[in-house]
Protein backbone atom coordinates (compact mmCIF):
# COMPACT_ATOMS: atom_id res chain seq x y z
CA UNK A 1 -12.78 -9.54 -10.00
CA UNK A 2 -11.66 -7.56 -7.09
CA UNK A 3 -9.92 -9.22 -3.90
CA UNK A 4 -12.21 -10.41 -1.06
CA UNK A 5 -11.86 -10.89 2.48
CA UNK A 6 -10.91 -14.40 3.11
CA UNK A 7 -8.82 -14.80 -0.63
CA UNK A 8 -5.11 -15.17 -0.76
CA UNK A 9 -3.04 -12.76 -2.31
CA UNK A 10 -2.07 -13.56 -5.48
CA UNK A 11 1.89 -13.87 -6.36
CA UNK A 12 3.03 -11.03 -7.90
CA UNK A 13 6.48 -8.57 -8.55
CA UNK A 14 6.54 -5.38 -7.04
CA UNK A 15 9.82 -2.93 -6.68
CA UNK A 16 11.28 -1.37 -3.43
CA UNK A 17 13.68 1.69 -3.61
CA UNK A 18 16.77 0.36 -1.57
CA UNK A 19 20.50 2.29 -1.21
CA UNK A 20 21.65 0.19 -4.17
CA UNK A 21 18.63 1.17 -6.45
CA UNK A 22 15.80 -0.76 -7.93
CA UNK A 23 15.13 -4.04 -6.24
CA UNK A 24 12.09 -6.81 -6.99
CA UNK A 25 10.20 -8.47 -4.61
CA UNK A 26 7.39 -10.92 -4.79
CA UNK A 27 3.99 -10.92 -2.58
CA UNK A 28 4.83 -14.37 -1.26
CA UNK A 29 8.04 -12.49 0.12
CA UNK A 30 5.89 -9.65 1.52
CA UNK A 31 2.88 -11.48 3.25
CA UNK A 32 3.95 -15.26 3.83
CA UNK A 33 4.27 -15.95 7.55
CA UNK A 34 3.72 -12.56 8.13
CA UNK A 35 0.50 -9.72 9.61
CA UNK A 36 0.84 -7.08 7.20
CA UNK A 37 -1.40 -3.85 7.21
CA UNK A 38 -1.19 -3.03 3.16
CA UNK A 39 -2.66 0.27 1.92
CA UNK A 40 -2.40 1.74 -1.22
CA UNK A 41 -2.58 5.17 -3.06
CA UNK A 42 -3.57 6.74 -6.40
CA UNK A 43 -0.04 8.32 -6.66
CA UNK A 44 3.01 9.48 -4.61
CA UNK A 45 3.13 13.49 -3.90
CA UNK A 46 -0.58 13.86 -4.80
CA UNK A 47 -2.33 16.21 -2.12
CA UNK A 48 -4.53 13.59 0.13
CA UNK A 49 -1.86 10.70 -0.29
CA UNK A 50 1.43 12.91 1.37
CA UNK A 51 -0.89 14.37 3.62
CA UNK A 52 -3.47 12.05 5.31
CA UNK A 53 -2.83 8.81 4.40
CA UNK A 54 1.09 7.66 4.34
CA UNK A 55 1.51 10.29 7.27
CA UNK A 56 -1.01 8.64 9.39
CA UNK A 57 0.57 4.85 8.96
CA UNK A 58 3.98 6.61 9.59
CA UNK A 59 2.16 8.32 12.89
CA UNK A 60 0.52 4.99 13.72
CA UNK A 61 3.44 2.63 13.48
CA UNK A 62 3.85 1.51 16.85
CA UNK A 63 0.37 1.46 17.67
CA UNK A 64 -0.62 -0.68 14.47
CA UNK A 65 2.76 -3.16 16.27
CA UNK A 66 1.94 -3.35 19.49
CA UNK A 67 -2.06 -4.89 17.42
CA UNK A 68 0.14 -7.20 16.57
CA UNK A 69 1.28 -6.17 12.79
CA UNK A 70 4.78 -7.03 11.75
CA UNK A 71 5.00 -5.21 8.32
CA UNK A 72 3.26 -1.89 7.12
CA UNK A 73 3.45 -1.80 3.37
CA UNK A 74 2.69 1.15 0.64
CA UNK A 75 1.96 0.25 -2.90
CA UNK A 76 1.30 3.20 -5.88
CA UNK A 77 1.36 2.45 -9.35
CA UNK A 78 4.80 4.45 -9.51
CA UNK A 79 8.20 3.88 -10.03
CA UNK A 80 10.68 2.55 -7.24
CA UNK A 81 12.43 5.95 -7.78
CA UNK A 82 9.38 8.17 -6.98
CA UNK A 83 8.57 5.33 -4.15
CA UNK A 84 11.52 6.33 -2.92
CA UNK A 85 12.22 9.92 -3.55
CA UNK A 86 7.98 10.35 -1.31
CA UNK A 87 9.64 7.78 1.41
CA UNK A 88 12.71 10.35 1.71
CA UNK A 89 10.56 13.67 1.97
CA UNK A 90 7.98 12.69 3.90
CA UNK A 91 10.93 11.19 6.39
CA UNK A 92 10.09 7.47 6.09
CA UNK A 93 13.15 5.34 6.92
CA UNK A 94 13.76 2.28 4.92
CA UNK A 95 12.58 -0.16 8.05
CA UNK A 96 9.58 2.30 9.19
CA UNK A 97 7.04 1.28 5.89
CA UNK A 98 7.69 -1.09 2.97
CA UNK A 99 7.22 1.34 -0.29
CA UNK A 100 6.53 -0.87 -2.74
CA UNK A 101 6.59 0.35 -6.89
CA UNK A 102 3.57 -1.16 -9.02
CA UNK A 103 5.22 0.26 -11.72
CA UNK A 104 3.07 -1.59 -14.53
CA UNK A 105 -0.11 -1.56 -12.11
CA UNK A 106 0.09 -5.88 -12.35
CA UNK A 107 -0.42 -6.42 -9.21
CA UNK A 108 -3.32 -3.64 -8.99
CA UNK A 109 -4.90 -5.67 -11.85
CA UNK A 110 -4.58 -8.78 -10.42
CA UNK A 111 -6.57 -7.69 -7.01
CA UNK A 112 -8.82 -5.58 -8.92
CA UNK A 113 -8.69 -2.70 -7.53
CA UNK A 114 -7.57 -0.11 -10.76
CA UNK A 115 -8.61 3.47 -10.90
CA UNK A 116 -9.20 5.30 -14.58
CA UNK A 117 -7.08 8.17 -13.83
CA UNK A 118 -6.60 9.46 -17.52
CA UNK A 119 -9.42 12.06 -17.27
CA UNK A 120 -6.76 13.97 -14.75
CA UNK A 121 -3.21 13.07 -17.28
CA UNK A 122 -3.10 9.98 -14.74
CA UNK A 123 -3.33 7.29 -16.56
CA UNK A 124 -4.33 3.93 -14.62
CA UNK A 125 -3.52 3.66 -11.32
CA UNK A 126 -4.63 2.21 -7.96
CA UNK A 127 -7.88 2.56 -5.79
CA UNK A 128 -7.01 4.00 -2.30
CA UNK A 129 -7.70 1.39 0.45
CA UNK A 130 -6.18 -0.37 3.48
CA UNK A 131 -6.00 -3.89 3.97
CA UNK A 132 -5.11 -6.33 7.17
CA UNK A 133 -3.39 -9.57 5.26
CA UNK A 134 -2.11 -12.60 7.57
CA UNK A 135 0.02 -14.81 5.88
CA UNK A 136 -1.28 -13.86 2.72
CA UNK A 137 -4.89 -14.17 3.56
CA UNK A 138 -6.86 -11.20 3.65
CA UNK A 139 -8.79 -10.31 6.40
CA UNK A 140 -10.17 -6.96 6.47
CA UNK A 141 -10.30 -4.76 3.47
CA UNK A 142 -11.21 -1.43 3.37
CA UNK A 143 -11.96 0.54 -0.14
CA UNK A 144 -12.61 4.07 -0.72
CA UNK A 145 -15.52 5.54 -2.42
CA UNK A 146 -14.23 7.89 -5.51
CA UNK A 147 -12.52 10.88 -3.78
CA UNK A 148 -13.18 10.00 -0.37
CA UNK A 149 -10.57 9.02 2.49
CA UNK A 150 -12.51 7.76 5.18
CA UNK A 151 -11.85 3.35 5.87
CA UNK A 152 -8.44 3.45 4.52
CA UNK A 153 -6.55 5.17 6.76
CA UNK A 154 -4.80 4.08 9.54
CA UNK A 155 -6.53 5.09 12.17
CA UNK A 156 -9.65 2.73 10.78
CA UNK A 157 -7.49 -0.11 10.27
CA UNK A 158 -6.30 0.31 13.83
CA UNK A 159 -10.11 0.57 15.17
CA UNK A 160 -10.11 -3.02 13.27
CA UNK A 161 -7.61 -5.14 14.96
């Protein structure tokens, strides 16, 4: 069943790229006490991800702050290393946007929101959306239509606060 406004986020692991490699974190880490404007991409270095959608949460950062959102967060169904390796060429510092690794897709499961990539060699990954959570709660959600990026970037989430 795919997340709803109004549910909680379920608990889940997820991987950050940090100087000292690999590192875990949980959901309850990410989102409890916290605003967090969470979107997520098919895949790290693909065409509309490096250039629409993490560039325009990097370009909105202060605007999406000053709305009153502590955290942005990136999630792919990548590895930390790639997470990290896109972070470091598209000029993302460590404290500008949480990229988090789905490396498994679990947590993409558990929210419901996969993508049957394997008719492009892609395996599954994630659906490309935005999402406004406060303290874990969701409370607006924006998926994309197949191919389309139109209510998940950051300039829609912005309109929404």
């Amino acid at each position: 069943m795919t997340v709803q406004i109004g549910d909680r986020i379920p608990s889940a692991n997820l991987t950050r790229a940090t100087d000292d490699g690999p590192k875990p974190v949980t959901t309850d880490d990410i989102f409890a006490g916290k605003t967090v404007a969470l979107f997520a991409v098919p895949g790290a270095f693909t065409p509309t991800c490096s250039a629409r959608h993490l560039p325009g949460f990097k370009d909105n950062r202060e605007a999406l702050a000053e709305k009153g959102v502590d955290t942005i967060a990136c999630v792919s169904v990548n590895d930390a290393f790639v997470m990290g390796a896109w972070a470091d060429s598209q000029g993302i510092g460590k404290d500008d946007i949480l990229m988090l690794a789905d490396g498994n897709g679990d947590f993409t499961r558990l929210i419901g929101l996969t993508l049957d990539g394997t008719g492009f060699g892609l395996g599954e990954r994630s659906q490309r959306y935005s999402m406004l959570v406060k303290d874990g709660v969701v409370e607006q959600l924006n998926i994309e239509q197949g191919g389309e990026f139109k209510v998940s970037s950051a300039e829609h989430l912005l309109g929404q606060l």
